[in-house]
Protein backbone atom coordinates (compact mmCIF):
# COMPACT_ATOMS: atom_id res chain seq x y z
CA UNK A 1 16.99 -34.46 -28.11
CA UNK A 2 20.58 -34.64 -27.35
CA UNK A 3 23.11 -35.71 -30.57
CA UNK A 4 25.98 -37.72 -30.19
CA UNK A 5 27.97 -36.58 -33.05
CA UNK A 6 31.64 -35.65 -32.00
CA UNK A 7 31.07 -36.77 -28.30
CA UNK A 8 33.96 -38.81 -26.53
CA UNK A 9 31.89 -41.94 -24.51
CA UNK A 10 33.85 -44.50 -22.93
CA UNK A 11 32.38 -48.12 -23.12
CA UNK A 12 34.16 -50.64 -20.46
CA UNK A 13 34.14 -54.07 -21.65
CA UNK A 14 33.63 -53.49 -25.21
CA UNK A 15 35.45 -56.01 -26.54
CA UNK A 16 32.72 -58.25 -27.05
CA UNK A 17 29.04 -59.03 -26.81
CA UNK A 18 26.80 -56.16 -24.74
CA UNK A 19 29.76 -53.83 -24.70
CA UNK A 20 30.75 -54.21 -28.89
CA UNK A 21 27.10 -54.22 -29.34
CA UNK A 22 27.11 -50.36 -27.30
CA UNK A 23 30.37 -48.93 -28.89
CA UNK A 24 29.24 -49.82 -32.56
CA UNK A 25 25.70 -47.98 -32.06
CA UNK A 26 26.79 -45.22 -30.27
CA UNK A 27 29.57 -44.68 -32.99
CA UNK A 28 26.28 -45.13 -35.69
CA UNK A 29 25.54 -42.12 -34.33
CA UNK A 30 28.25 -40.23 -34.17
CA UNK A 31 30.27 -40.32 -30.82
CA UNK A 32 33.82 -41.36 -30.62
CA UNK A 33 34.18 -44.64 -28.92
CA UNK A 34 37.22 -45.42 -25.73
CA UNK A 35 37.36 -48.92 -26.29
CA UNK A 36 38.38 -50.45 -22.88
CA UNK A 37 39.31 -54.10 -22.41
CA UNK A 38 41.26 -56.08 -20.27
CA UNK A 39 41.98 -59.59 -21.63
CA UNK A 40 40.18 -59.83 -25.00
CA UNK A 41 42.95 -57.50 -27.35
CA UNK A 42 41.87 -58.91 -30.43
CA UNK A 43 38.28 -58.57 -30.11
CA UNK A 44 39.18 -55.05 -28.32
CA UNK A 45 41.17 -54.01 -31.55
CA UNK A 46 38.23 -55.47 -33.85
CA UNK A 47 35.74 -53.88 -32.33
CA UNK A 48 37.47 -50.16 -32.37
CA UNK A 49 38.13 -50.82 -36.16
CA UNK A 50 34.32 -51.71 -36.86
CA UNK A 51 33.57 -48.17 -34.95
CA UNK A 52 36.41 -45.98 -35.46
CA UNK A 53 37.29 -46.16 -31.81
CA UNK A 54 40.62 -45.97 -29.78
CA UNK A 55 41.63 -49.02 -27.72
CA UNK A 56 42.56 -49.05 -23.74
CA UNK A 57 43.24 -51.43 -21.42
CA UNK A 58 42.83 -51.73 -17.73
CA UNK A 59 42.20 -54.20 -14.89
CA UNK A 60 39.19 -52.52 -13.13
CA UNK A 61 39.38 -53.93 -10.22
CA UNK A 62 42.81 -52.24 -9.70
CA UNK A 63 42.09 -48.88 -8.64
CA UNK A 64 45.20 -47.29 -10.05
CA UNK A 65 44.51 -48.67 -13.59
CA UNK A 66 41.31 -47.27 -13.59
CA UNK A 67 43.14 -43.84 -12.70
CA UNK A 68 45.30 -44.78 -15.24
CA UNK A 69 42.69 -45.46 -17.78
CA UNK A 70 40.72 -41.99 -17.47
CA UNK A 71 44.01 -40.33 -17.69
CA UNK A 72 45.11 -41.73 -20.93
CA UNK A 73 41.60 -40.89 -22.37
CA UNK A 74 42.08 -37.59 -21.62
CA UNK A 75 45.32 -37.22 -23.30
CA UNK A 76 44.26 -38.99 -26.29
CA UNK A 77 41.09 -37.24 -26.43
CA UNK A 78 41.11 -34.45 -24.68
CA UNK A 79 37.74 -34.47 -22.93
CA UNK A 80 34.83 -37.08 -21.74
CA UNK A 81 31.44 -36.89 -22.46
CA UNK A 82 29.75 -40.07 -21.30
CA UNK A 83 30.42 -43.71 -20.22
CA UNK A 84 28.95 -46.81 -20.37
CA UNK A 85 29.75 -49.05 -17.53
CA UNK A 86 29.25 -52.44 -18.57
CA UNK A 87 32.05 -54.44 -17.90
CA UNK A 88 31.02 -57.53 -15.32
CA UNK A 89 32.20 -60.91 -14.00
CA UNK A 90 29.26 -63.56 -14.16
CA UNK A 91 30.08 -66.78 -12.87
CA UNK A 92 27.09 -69.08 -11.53
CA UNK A 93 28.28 -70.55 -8.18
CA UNK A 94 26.52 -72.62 -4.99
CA UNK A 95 26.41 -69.87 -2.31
CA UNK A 96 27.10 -72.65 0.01
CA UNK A 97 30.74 -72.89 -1.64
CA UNK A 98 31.68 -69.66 -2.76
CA UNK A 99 35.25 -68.21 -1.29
CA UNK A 100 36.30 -65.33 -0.16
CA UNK A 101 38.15 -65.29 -3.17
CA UNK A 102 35.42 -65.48 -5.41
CA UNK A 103 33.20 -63.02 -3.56
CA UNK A 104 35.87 -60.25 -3.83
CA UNK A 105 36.80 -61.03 -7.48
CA UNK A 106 33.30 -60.49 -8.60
CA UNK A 107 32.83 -57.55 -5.95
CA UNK A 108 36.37 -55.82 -7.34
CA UNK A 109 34.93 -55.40 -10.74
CA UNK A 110 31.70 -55.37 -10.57
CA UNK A 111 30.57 -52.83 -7.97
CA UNK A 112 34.31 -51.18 -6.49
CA UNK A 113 34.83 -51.08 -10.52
CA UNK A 114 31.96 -49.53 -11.71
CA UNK A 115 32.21 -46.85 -8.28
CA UNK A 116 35.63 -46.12 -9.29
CA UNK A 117 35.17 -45.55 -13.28
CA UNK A 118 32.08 -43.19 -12.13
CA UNK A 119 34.26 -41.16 -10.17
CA UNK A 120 37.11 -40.53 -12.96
CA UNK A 121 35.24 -40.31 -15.54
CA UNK A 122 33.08 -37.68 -13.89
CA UNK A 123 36.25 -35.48 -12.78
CA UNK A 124 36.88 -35.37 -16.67
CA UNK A 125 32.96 -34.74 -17.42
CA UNK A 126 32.95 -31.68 -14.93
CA UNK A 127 36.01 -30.17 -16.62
CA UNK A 128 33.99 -29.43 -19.96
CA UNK A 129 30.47 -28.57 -18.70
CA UNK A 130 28.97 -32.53 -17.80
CA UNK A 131 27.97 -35.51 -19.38
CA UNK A 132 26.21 -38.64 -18.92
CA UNK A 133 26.89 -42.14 -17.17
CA UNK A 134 25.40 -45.57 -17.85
CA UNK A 135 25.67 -48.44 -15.91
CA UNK A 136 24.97 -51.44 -16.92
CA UNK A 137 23.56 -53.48 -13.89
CA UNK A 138 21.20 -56.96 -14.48
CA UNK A 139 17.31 -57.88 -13.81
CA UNK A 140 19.67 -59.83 -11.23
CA UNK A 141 20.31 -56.81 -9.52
CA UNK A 142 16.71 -56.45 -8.91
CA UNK A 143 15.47 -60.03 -8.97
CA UNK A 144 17.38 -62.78 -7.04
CA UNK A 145 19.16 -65.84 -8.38
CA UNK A 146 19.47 -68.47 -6.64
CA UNK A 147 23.32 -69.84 -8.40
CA UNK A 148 23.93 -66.47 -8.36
CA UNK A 149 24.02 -64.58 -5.09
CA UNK A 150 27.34 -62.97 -5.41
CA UNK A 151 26.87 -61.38 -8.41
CA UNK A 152 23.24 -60.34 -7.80
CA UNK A 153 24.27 -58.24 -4.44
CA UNK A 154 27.32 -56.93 -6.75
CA UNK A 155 24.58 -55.64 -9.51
CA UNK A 156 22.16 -54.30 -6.48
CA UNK A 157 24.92 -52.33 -5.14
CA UNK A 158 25.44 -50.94 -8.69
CA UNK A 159 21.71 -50.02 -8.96
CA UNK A 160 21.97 -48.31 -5.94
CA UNK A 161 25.51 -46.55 -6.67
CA UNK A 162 23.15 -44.97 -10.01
CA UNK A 163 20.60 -43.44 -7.36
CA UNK A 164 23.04 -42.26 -4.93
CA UNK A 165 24.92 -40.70 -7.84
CA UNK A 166 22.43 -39.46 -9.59
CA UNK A 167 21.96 -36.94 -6.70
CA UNK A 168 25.47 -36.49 -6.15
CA UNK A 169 26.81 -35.41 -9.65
CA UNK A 170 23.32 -33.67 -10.81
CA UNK A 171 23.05 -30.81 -12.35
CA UNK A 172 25.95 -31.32 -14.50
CA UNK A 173 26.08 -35.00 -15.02
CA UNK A 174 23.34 -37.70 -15.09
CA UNK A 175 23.33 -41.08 -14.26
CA UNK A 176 20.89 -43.94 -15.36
CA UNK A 177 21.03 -47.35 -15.40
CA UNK A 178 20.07 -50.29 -17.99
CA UNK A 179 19.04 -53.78 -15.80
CA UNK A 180 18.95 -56.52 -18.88
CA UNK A 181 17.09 -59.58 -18.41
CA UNK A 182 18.62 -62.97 -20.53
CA UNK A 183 20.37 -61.48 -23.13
CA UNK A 184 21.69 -64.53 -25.19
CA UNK A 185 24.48 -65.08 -27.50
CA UNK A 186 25.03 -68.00 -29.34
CA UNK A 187 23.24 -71.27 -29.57
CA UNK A 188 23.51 -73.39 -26.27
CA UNK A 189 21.78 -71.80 -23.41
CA UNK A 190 21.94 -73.83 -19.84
CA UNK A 191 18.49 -75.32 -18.33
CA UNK A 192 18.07 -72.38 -15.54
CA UNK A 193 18.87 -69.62 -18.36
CA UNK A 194 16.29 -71.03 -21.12
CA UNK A 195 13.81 -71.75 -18.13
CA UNK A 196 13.93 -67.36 -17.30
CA UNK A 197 13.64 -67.25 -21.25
CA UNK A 198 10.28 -69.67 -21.16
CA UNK A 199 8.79 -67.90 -18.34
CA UNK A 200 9.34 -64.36 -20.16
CA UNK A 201 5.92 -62.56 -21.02
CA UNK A 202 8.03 -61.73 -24.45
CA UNK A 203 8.53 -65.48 -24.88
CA UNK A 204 12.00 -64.98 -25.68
CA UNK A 205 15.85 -63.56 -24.89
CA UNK A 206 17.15 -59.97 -25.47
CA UNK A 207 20.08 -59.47 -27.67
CA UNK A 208 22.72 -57.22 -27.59
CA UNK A 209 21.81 -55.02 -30.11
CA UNK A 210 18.87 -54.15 -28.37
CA UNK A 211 20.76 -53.33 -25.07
CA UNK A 212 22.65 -50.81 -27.39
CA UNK A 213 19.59 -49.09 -28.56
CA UNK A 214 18.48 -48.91 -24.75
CA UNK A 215 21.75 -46.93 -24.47
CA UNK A 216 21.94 -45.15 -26.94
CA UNK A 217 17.81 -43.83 -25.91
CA UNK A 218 19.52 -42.63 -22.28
CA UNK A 219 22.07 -40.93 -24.43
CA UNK A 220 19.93 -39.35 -26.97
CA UNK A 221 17.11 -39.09 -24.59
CA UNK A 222 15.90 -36.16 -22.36
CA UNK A 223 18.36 -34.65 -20.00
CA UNK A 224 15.90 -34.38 -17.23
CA UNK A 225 16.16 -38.09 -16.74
CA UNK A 226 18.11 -38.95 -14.01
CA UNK A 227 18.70 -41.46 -11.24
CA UNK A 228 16.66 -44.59 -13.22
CA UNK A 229 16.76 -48.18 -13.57
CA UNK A 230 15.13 -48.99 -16.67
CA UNK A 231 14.29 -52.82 -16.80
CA UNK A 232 15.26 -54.24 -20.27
CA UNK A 233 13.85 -57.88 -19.87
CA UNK A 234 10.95 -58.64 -21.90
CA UNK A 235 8.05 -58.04 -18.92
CA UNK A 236 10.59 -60.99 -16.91
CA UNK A 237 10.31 -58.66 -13.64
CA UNK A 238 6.63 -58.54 -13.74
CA UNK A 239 6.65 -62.30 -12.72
């Protein structure tokens, strides 16, 4: 089994909900924790305190602040030893009236992001003998939503960036991917959201925390394992 104790992983999005959840378990067990954000400071700054982290902000779907970002994580830390790409934008829309505009700001982040933070972060990973990527991509990735299309061909493209990379960066570096199912937070839940939750063999929603431990398995897990989406959605994409 691999430890985390001492290892530099960068967590995008960790401000809040999935992504705190990730950079205060991974910290549990040892790692230090790159705190990325872009709007959300205060939870960013919170969330480095609970873990002992550094904070860093970027706009990811600004190529040359995600050059920027890697950069300033090496100076500060001096190497990279994993990253967990889960920073998204999720916004429920009618296909029918989506915009150009809305198409590329869900695109920027969530699949040109996600590319772009692979391909720093694994520049710094090679430089010290490898590492390990996550991405974070969605049972919509794999499953289609009808409010959602944008974002579901954004989170496809992300599970198959993880394959293509996989076989690009192997030996040194391996890349996996977590595809969460309704992960909840909070108390009101719309009608299409608590109708995936009803028709869930687990009869319920994920939480955060247990996307974290899903992470934290890849991390801590075998280092054979490479290239996989691994389905975290209570038996939802058996349906």
């Amino acid at each position: 089994m691999n430890s985390l104790h001492g290892k530099v992983i960068a967590v995008t999005g960790a401000a809040k909900r999935i992504g705190r959840s990730i950079a205060i378990e991974l910290a549990r067990r040892g790692a230090r924790i790159a705190v990325h954000y872009h709007h959300s400071r205060a939870e960013a700054v919170a969330t480095a305190m609970e873990c002992g982290g550094r904070t860093f902000r970027a706009d990811l779907s600004r190529v040359d602040q995600i050059c920027g970002l890697f950069a300033e994580i090496e100076r500060r830390y001096g190497r990279l030893d994993g990253l967990v790409n889960n920073a998204a934008v999720f916004r429920a829309m009618d296909p029918l009236e989506a915009t150009e505009e809305d198409w590329d700001s869900i695109h920027a982040v969530n699949l040109k992001g996600t590319f772009f933070c692979c391909q720093q972060a694994a520049r710094l990973m090679r430089r010290t003998g490898g590492g390990q990527i996550v991405n974070i991509s969605s049972l919509g990735g794999l499953r289609p939503w009808a409010k959602h299309v944008p974002y579901c061909v954004s989170k496809a493209g992300v599970v198959m960036l993880t394959k293509g990379l996989a076989k690009a960066l192997a030996p040194d570096i391996a890349v996996n991917s977590i595809a969460p199912g309704v992960i909840h937070f909070g108390n009101e839940m719309p009608e299409d959201i608590a109708h995936l939750v009803r028709v869930t063999p687990m009869r319920r929603h994920g939480t955060g925390q247990e996307v974290a431990e899903a992470v934290r398995l890849l991390f801590e897990g075998p280092s054979f394992m490479t290239g996989q989406i691994v389905a975290l959605d209570g038996g939802l994409s058996l349906k």
